[in-house]
Protein backbone atom coordinates (compact mmCIF):
# COMPACT_ATOMS: atom_id res chain seq x y z
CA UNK A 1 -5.65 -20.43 2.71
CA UNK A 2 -3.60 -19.66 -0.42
CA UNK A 3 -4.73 -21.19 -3.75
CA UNK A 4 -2.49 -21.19 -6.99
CA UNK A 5 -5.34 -20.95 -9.70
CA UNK A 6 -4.59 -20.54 -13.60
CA UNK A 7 -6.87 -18.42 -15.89
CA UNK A 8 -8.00 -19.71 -19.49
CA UNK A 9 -4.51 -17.79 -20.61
CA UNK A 10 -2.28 -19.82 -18.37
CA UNK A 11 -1.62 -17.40 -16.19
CA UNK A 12 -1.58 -18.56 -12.41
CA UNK A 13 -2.60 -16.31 -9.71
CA UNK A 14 -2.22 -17.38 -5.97
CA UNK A 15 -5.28 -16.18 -4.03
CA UNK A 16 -6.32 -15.40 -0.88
CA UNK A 17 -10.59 -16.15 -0.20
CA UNK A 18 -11.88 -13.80 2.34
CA UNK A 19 -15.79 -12.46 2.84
CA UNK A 20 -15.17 -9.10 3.43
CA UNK A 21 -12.31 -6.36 2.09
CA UNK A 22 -12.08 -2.79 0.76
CA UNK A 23 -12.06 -3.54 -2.70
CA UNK A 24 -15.05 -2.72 -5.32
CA UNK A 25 -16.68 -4.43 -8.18
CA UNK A 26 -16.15 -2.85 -11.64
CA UNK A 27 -17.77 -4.08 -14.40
CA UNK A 28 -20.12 -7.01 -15.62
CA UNK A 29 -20.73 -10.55 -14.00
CA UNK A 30 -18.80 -13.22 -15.77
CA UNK A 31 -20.01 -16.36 -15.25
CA UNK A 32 -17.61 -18.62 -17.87
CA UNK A 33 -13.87 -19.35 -16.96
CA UNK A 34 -15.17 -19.18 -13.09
CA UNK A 35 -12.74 -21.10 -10.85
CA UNK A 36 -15.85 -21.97 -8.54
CA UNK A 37 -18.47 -23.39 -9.64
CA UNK A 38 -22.04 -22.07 -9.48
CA UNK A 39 -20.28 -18.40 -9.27
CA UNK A 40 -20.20 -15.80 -11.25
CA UNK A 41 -17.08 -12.91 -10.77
CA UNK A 42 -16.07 -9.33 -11.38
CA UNK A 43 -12.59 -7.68 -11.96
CA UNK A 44 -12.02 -6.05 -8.05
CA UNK A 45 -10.35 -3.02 -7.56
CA UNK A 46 -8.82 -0.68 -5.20
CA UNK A 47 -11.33 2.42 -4.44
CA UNK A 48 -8.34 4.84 -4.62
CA UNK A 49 -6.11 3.59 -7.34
CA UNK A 50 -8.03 1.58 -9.28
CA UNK A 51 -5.49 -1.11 -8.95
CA UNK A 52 -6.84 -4.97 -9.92
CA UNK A 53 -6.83 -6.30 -6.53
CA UNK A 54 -8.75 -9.27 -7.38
CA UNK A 55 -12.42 -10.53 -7.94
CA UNK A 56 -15.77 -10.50 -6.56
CA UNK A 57 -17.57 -14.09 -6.36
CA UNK A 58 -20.74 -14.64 -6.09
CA UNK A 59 -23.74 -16.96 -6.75
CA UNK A 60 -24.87 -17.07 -10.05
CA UNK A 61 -28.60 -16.45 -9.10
CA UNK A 62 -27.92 -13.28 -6.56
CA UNK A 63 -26.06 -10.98 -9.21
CA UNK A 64 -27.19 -7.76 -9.90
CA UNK A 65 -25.65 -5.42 -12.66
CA UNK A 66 -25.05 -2.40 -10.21
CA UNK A 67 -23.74 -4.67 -7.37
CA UNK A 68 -20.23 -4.03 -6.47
CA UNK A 69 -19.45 -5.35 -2.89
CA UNK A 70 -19.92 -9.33 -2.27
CA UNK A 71 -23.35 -10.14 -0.89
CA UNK A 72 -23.39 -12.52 2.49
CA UNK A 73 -23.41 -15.43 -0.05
CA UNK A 74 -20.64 -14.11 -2.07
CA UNK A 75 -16.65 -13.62 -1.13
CA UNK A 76 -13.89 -11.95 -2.35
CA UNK A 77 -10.15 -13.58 -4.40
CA UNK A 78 -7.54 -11.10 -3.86
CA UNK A 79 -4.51 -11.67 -5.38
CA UNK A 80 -1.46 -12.50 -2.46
CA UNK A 81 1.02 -10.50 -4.77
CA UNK A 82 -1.13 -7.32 -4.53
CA UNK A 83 -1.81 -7.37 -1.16
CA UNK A 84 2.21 -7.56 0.39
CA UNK A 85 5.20 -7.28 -2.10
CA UNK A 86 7.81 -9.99 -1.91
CA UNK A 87 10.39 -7.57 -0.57
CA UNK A 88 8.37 -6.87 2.02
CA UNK A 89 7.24 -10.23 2.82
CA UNK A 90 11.01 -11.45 2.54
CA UNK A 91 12.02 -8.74 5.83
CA UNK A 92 9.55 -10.38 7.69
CA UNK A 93 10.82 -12.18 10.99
CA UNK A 94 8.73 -14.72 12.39
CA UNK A 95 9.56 -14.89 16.14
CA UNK A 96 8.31 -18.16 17.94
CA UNK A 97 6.78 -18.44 21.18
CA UNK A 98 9.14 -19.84 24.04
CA UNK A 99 7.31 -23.14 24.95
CA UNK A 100 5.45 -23.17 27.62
CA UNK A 101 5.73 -26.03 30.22
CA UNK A 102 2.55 -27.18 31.94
């Protein structure tokens, strides 16, 4: 599920919820301007570049300073637009499945 979410600056973001990825947590826990409630989050990154890929989530109560992967509580909002360009996305062919009769 994609979800168009907009920071305190306006800016909108369409994300992409999983529970597990290869990003890490840099950072401190934020837990004001949290688009869930009853989360906190951290700025998520890319281990190799140190791109923003998105944020960590988790539950208010389970943070820990030095924590930097999601817990089994916790998930993961990765930006769509970091994940697969446009371009890319736009090449893309979507074949259907012949029906099948039955």
């Amino acid at each position: 599920m994609v979800q168009t979410l907009r920071n305190p600056a306006d800016i909108a973001f369409d994300l992409v919820t999983v529970k597990r990825t290869g990003c890490s947590g840099v950072g401190e826990w934020y837990s004001e301007h949290s688009w869930f409630p009853g989360y906190s989050w951290k700025v998520c990154v890319c281990p190799r570049c140190k791109a923003h890929l998105g944020w960590i989530f988790e539950p208010i109560e389970n943070t820990k300073p030095s924590q930097y992967l999601a817990s089994s509580k916790g998930f993961y909002g990765l930006i769509l637009e970091k994940l697969i360009s446009e371009d890319f996305s736009d090449s893309l062919l979507i074949g259907l499945p012949k029906r099948q009769r039955y």
